[in-house]
N, C-alpha and C. Protein backbone atom coordinates (compact mmCIF):
# COMPACT_ATOMS: atom_id res chain seq x y z
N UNK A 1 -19.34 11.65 1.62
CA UNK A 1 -20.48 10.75 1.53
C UNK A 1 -20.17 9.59 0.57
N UNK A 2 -19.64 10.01 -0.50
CA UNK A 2 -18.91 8.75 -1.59
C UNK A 2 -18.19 7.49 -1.02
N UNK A 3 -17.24 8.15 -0.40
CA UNK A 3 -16.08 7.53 0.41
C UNK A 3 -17.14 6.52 1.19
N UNK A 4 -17.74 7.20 2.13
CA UNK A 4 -18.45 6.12 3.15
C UNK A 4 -19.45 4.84 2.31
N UNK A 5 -20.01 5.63 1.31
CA UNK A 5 -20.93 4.82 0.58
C UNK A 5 -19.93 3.51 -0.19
N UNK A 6 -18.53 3.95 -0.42
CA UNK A 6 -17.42 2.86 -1.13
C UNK A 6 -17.29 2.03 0.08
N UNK A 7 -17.02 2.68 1.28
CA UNK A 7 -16.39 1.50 2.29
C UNK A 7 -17.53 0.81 2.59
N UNK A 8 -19.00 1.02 2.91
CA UNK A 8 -19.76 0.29 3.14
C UNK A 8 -20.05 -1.29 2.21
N UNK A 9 -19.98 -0.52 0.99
CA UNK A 9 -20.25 -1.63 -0.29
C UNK A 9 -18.86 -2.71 -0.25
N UNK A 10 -17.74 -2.02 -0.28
CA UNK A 10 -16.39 -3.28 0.28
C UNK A 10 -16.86 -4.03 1.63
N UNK A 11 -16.94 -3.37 2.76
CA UNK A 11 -17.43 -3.96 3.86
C UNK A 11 -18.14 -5.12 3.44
N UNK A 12 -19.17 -4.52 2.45
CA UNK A 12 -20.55 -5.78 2.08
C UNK A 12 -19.94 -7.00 1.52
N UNK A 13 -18.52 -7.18 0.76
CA UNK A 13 -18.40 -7.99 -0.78
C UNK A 13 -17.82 -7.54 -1.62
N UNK A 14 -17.87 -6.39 -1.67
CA UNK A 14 -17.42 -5.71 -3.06
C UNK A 14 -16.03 -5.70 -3.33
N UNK A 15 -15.18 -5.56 -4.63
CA UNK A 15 -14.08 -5.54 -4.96
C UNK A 15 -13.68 -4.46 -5.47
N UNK A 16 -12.43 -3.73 -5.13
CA UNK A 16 -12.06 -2.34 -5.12
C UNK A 16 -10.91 -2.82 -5.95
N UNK A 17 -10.18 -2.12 -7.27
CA UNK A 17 -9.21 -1.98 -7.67
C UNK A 17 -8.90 -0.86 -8.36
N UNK A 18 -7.51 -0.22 -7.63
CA UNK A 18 -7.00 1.27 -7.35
C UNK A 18 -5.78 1.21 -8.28
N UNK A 19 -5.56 1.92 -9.60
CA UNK A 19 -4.51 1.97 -9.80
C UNK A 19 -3.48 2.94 -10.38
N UNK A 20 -2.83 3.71 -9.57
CA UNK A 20 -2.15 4.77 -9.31
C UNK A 20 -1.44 5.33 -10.96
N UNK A 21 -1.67 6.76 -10.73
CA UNK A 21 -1.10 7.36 -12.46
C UNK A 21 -0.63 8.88 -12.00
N UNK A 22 -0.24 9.32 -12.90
CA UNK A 22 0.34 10.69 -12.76
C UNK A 22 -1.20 12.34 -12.78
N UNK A 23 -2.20 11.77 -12.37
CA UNK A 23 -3.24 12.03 -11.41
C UNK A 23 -3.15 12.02 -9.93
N UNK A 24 -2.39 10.70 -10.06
CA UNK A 24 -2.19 10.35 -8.49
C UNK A 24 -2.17 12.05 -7.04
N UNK A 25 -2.72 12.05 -6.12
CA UNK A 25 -2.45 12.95 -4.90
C UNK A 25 -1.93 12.13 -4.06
N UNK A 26 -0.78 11.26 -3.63
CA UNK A 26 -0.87 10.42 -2.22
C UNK A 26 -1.95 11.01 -0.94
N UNK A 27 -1.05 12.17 -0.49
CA UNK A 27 -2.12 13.21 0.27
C UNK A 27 -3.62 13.25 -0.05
N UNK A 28 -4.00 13.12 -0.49
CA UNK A 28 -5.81 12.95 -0.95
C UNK A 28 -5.74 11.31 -0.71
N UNK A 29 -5.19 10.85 -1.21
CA UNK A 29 -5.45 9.21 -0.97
C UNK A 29 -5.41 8.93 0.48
N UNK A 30 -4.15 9.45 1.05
CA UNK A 30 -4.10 8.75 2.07
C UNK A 30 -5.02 9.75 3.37
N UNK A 31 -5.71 10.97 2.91
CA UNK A 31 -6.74 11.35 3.87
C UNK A 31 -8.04 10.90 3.60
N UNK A 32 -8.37 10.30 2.64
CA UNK A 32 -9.70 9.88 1.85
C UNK A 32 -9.94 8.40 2.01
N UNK A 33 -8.91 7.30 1.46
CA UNK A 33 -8.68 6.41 1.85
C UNK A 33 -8.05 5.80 2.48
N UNK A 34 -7.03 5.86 2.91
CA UNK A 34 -6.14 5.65 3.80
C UNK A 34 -6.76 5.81 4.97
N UNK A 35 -5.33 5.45 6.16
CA UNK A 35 -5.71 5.70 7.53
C UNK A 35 -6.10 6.37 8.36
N UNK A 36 -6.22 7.65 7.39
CA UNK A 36 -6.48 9.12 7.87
C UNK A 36 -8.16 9.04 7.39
N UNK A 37 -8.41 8.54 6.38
CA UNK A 37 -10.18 8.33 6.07
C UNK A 37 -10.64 6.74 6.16
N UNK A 38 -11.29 6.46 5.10
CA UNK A 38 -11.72 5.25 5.14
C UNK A 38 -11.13 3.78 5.47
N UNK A 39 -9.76 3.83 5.78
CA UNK A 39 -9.29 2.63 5.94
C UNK A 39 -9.45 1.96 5.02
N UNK A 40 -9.17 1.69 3.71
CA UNK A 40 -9.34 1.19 2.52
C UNK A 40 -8.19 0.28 1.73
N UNK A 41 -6.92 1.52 2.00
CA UNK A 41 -5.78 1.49 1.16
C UNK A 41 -4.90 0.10 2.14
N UNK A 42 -4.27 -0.60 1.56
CA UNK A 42 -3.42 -2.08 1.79
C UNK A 42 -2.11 -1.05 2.19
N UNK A 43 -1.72 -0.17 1.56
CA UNK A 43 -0.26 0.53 1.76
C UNK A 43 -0.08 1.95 1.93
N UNK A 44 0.62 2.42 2.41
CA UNK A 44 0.70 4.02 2.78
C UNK A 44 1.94 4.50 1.04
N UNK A 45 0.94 5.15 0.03
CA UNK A 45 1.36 5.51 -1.10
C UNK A 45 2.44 6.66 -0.94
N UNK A 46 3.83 5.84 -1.55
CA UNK A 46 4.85 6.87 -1.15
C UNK A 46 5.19 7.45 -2.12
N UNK A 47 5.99 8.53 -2.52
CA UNK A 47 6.71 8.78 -3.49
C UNK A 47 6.96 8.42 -5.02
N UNK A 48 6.50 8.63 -6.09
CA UNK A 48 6.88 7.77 -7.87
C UNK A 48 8.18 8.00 -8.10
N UNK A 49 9.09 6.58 -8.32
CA UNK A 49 10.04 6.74 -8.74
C UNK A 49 10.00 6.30 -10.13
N UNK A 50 11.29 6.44 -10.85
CA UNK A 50 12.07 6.16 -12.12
C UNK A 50 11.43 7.02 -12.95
N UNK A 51 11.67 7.12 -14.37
CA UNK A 51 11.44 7.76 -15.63
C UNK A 51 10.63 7.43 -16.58
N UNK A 52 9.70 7.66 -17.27
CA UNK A 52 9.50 7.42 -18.28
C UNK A 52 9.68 7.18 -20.18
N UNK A 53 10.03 6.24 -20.80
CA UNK A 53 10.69 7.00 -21.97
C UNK A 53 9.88 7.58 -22.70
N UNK A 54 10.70 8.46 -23.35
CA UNK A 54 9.89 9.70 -24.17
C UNK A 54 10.55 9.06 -25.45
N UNK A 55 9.78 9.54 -26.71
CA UNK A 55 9.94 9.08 -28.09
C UNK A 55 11.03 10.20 -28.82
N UNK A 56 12.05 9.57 -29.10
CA UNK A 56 13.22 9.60 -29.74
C UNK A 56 14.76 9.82 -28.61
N UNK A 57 14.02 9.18 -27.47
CA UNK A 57 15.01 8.77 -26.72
C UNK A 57 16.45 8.00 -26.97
N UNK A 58 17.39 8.28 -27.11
CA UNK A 58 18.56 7.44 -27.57
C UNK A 58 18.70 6.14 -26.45
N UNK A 59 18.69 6.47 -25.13
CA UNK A 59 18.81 5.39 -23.79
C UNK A 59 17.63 5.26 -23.13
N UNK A 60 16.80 4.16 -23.01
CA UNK A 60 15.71 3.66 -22.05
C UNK A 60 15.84 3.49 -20.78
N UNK A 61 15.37 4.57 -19.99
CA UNK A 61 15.65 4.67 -18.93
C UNK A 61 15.92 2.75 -18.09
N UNK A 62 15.76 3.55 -16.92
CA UNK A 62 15.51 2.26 -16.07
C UNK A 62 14.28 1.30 -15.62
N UNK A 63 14.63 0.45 -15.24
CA UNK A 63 12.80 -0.34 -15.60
C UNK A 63 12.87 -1.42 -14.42
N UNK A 64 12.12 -1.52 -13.58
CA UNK A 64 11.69 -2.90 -12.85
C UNK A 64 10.79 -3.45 -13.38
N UNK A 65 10.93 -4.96 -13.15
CA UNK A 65 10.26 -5.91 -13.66
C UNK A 65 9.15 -6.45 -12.46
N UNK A 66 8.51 -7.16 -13.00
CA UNK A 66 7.53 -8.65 -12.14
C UNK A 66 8.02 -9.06 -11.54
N UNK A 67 8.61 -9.49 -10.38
CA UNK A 67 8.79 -10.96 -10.09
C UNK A 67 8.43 -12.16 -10.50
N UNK A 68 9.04 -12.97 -11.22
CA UNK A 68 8.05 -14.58 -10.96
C UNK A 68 8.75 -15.50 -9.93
N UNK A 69 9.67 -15.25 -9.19
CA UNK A 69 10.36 -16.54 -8.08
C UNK A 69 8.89 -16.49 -7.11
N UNK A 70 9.48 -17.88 -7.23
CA UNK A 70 7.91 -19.11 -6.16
C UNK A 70 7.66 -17.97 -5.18
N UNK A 71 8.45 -17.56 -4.41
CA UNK A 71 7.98 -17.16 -3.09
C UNK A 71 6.99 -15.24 -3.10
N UNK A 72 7.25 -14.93 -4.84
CA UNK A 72 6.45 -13.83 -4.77
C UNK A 72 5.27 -13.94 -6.09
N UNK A 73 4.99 -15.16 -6.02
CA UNK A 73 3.56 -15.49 -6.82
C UNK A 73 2.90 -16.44 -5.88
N UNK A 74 2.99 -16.27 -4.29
CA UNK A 74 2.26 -17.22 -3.88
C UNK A 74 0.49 -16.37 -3.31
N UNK A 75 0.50 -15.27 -3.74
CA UNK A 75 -1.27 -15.01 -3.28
C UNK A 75 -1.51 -15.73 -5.02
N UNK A 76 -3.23 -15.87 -4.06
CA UNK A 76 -4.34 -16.42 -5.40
C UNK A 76 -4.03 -16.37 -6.90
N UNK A 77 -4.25 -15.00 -6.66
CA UNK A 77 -4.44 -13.82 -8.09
C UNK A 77 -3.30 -14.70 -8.78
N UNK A 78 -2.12 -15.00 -8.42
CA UNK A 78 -0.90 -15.30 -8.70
C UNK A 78 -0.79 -16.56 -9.36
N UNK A 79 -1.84 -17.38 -9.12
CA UNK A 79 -1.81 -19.04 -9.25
C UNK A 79 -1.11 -19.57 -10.64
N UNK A 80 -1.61 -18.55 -11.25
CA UNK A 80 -1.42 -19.37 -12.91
C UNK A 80 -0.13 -18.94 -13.39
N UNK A 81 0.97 -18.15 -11.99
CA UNK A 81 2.49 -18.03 -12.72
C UNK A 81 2.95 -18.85 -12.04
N UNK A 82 2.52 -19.99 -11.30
CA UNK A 82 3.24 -20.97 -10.72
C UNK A 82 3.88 -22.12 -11.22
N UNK A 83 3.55 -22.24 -12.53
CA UNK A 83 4.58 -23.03 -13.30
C UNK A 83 5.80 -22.60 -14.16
N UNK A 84 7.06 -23.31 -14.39
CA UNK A 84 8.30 -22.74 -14.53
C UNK A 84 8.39 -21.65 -16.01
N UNK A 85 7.41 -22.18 -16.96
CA UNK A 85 7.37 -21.44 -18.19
C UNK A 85 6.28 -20.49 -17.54
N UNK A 86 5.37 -20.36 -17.09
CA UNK A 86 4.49 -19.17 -16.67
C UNK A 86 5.52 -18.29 -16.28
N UNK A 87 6.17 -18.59 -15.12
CA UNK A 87 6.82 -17.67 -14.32
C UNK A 87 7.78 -16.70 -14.96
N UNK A 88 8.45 -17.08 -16.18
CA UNK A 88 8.96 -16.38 -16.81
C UNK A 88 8.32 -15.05 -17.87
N UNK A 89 7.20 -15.38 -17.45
CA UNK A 89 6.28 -14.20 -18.40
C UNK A 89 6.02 -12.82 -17.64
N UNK A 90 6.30 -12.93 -16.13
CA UNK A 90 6.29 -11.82 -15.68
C UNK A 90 7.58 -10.65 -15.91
N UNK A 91 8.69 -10.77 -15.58
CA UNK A 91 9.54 -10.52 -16.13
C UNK A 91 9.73 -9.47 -17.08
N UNK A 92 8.91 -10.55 -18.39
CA UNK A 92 8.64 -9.31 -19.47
C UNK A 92 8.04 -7.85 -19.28
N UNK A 93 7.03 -7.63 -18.08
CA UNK A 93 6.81 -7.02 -17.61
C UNK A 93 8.00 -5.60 -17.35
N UNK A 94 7.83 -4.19 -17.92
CA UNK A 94 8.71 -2.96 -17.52
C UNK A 94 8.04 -2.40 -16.90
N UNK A 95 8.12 -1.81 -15.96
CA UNK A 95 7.84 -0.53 -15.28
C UNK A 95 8.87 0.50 -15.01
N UNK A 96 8.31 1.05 -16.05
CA UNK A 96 9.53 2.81 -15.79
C UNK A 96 9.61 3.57 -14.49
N UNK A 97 7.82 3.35 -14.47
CA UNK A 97 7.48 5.16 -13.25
C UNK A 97 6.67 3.71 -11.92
N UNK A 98 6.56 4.14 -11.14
CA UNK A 98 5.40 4.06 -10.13
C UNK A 98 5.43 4.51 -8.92
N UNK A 99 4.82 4.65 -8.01
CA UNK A 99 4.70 4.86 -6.53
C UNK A 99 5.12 3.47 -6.03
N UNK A 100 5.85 4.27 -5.31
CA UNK A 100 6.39 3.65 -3.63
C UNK A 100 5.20 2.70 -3.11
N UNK A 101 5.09 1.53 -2.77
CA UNK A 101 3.97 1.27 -1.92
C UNK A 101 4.27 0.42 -0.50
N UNK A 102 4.25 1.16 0.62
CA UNK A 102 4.70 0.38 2.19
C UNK A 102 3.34 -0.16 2.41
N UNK A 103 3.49 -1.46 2.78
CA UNK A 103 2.78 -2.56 3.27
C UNK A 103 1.86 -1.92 4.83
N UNK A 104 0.88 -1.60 4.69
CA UNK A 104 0.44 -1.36 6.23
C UNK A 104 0.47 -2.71 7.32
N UNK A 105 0.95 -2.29 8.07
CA UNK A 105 0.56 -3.98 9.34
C UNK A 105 -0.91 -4.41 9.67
N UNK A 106 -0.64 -5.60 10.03
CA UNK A 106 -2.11 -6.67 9.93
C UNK A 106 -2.28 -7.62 8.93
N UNK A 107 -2.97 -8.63 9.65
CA UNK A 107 -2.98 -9.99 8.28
C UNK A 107 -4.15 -10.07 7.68
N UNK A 108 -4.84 -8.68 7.23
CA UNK A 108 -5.48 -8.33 6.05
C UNK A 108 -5.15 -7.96 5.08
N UNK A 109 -3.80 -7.56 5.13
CA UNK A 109 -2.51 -6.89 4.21
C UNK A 109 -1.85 -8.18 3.79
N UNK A 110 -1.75 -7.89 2.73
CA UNK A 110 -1.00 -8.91 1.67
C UNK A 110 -0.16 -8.62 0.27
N UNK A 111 0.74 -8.42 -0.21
CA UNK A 111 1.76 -8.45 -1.39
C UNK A 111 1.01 -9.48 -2.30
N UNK A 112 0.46 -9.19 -3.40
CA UNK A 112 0.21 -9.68 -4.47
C UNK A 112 0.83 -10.18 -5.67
N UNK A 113 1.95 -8.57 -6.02
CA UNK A 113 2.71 -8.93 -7.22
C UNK A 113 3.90 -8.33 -6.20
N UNK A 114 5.22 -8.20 -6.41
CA UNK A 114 6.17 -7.59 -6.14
C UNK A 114 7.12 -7.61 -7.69
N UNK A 115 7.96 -6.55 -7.52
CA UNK A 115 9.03 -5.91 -8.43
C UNK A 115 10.44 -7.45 -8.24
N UNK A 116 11.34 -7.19 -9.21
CA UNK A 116 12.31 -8.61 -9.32
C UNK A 116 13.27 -8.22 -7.78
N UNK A 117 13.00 -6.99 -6.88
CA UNK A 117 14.16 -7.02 -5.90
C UNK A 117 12.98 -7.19 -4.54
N UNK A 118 12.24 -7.52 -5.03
CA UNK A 118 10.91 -7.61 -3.73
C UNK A 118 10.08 -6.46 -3.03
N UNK A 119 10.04 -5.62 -3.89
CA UNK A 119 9.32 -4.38 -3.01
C UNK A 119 8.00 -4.65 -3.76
N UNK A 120 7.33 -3.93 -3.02
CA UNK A 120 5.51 -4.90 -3.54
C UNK A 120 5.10 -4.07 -5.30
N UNK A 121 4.57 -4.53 -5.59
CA UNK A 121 3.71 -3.58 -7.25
C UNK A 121 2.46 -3.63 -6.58
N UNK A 122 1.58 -4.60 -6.26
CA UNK A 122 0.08 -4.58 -5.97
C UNK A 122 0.10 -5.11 -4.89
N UNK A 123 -0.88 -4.63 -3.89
CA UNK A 123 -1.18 -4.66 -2.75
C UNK A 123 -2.53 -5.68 -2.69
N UNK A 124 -2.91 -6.01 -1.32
CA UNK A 124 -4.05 -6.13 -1.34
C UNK A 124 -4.72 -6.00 0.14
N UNK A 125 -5.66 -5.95 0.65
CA UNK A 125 -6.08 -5.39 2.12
C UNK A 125 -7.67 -6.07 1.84
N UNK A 126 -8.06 -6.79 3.11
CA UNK A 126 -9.51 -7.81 3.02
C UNK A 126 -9.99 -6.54 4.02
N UNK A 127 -11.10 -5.87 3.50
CA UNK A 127 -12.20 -4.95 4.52
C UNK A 127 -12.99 -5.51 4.90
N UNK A 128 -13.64 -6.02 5.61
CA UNK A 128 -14.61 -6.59 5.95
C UNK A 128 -14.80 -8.12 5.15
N UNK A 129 -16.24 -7.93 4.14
CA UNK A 129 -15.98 -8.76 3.55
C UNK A 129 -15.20 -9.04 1.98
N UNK A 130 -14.94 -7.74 2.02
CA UNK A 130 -14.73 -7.44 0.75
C UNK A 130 -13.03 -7.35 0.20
N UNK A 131 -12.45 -6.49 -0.72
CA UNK A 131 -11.01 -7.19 -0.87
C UNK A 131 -10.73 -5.65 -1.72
N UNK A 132 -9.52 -5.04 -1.76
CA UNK A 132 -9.39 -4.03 -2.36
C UNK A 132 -7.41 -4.15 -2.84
N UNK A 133 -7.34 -3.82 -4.08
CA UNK A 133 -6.38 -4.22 -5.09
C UNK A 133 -5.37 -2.54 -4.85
N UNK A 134 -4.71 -2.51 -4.47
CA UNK A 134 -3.95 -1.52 -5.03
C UNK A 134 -2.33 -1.53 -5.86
N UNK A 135 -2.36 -1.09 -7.17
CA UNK A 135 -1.19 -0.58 -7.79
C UNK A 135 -0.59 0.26 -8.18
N UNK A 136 0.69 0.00 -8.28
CA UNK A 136 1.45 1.57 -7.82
C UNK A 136 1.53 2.05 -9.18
N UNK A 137 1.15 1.50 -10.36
CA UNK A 137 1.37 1.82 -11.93
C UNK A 137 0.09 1.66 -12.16
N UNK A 138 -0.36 2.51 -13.74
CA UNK A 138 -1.58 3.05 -14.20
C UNK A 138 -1.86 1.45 -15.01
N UNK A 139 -2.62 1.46 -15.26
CA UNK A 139 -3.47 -0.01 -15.94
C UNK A 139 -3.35 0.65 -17.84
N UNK A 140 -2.22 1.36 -18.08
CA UNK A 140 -2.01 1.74 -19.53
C UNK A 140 -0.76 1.74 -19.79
N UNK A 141 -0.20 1.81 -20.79
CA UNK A 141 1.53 2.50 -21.19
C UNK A 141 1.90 3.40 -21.02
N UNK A 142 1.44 4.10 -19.98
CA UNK A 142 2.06 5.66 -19.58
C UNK A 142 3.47 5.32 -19.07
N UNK A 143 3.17 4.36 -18.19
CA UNK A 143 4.28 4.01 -17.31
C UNK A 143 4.90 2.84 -17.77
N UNK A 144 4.51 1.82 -18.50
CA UNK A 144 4.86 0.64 -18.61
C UNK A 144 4.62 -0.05 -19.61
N UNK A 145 5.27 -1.08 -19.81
CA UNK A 145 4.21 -2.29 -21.00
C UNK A 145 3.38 -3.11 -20.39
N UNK A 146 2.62 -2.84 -19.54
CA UNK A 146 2.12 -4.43 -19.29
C UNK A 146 0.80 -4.86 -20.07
N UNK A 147 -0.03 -3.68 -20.39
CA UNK A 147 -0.81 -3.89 -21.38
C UNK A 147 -0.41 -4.55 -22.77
N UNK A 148 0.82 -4.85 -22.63
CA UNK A 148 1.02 -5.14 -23.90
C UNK A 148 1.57 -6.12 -23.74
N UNK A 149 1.58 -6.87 -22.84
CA UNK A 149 2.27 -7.91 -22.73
C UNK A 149 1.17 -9.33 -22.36
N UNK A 150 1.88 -10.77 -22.30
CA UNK A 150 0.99 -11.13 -22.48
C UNK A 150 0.25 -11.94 -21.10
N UNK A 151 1.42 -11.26 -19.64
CA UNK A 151 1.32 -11.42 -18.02
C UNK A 151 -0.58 -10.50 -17.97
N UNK A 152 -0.82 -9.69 -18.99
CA UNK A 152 -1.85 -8.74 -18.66
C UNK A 152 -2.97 -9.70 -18.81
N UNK A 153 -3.04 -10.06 -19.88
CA UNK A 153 -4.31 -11.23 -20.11
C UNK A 153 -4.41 -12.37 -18.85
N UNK A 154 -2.99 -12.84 -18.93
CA UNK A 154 -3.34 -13.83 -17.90
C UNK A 154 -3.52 -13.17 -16.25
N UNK A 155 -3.42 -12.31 -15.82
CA UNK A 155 -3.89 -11.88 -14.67
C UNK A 155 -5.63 -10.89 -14.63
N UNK A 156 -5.83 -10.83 -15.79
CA UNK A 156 -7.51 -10.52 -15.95
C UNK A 156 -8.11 -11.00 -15.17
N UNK A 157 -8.61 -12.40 -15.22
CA UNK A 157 -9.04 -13.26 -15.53
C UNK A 157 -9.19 -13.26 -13.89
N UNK A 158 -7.82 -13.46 -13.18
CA UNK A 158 -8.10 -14.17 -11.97
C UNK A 158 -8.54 -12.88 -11.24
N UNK A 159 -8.08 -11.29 -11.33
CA UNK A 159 -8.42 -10.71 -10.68
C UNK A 159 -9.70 -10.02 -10.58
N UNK A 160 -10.34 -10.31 -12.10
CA UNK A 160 -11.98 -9.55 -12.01
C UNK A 160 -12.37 -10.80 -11.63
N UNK A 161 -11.86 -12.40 -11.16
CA UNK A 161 -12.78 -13.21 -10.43
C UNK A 161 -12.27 -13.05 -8.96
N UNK A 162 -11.39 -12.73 -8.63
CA UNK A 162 -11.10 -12.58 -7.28
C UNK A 162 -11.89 -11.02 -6.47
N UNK A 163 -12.06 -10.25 -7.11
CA UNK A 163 -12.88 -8.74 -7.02
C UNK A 163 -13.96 -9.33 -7.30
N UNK A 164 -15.19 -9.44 -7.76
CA UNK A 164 -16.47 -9.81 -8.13
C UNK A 164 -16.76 -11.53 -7.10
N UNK A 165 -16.18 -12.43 -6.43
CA UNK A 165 -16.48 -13.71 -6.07
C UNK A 165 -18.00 -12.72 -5.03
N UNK A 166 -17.54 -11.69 -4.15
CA UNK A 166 -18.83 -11.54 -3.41
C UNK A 166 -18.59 -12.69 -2.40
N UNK A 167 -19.58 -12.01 -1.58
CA UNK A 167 -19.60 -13.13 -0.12
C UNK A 167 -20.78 -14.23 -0.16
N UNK A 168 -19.94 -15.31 -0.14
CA UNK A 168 -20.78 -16.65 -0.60
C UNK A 168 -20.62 -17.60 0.67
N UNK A 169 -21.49 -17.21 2.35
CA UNK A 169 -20.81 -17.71 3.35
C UNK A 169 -21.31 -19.16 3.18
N UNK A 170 -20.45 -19.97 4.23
CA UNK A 170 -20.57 -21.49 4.10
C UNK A 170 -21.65 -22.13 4.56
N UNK A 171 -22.19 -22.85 4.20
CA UNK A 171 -23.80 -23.19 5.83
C UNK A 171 -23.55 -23.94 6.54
N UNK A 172 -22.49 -24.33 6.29
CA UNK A 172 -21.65 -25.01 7.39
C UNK A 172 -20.16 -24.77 8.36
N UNK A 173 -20.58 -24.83 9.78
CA UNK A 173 -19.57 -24.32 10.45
C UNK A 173 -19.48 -25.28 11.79
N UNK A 174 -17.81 -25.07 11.70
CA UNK A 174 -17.22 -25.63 12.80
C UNK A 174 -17.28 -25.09 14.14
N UNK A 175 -17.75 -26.08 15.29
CA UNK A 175 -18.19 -25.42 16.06
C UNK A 175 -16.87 -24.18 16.77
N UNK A 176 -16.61 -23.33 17.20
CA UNK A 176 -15.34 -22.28 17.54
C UNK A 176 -14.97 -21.39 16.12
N UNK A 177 -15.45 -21.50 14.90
CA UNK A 177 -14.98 -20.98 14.14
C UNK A 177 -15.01 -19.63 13.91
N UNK A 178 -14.12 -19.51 13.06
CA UNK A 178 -14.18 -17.39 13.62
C UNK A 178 -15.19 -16.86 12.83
N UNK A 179 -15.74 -15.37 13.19
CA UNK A 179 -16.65 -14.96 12.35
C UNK A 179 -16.02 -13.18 12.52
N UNK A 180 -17.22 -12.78 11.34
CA UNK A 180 -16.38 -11.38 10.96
C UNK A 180 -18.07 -10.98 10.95
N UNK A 181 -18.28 -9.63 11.68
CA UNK A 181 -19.44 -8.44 11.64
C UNK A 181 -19.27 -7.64 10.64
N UNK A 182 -20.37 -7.58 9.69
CA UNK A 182 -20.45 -6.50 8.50
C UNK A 182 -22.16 -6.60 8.66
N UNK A 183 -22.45 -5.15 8.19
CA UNK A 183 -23.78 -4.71 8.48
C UNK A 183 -24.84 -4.87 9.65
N UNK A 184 -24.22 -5.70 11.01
CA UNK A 184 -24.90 -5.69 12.05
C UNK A 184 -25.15 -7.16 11.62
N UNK A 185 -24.66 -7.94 11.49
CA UNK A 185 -24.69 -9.43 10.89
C UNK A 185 -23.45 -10.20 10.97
N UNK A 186 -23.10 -11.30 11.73
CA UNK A 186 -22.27 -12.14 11.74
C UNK A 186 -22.06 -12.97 10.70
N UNK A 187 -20.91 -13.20 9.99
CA UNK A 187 -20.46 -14.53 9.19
C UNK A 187 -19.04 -15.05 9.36
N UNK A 188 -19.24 -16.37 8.35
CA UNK A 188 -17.97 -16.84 8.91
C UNK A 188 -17.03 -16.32 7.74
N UNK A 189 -15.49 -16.44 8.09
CA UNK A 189 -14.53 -15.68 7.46
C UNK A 189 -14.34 -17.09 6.95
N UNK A 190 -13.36 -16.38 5.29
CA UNK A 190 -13.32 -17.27 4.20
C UNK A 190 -11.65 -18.15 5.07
């Protein structure tokens, strides 16, 4: 009943952001949300790779970074690493641990952030009217620094405004223009 009551409210507007930790079930995700339940999830959640470091570690494990090259900061959320000193702030960015995340097909599916060899970090998938965030790392230092870095602040900002914008349709439309059904109600797509 939860589940349905979440997809309805995304359907409506709402902004979903999912972000994966050593809690994680893929299997529960992907029968709950995923393609097997609600149709929710942007990616089919695979496998957590790499290590974490533990304290009095002599060698730091292995670590992927951010991307900042042009061609994997081009969604929204992304805007403000588009200049040459921005772009270098992702980078700083480690990730020890995370899940696998495969891109589901359809051009509601979109790569947000990706890792420095191009495999995605955050997902994103448009439900209806609404928009849902998924990452393969926890939003703390379990796995990573990014809280501590200073890529975290500057992606706040755009993503609790990109989750919260809500559906603000146009009152103006071209005549042929496409429209999208949510709640037994036509509008036009952004």
């Amino acid at each position: 009943k939860d589940i349905e009551q979440l997809k309805r409210q995304v359907n409506a507007g709402m902004g979903l952001l999912i972000f994966l930790g050593d809690q994680t079930d893929p299997a529960l995700y992907k029968a709950s949300l995923g393609e097997g339940g609600a149709k929710l999830l942007p990616a089919e959640i695979l496998e957590a790779w790499g290590e974490v470091p533990k304290v009095g570690d002599l060698k730091i494990p292995a670590f992927r970074t951010l991307a900042g090259a042009t061609e994997h900061v081009s969604h929204p959320i992304m805007a403000d690493f588009n200049s040459d000193d921005a772009r270098e702030i992702l980078p700083q960015v480690k990730i020890y641990r995370a899940f696998g995340l495969k891109p589901l097909p359809g051009d509601e599916v979109r790569v947000v952030a990706a890792y420095e060899r191009g495999e995605p970090a955050v997902m994103e998938r448009r439900v209806g009217l609404g928009s849902v965030l998924l990452a393969g790392f926890p939003a703390t230092t379990a796995w990573g620094n990014l809280p501590t870095q200073p890529a975290f602040v500057m992606l706040a900002k755009p993503v609790a405004l990109w989750l919260t914008r809500g559906y603000r349709p146009s009152k103006n439309l071209l005549a042929g223009a496409p429209l999208v059904e949510s709640g037994g109600k036509l509008f036009p797509v952004d």
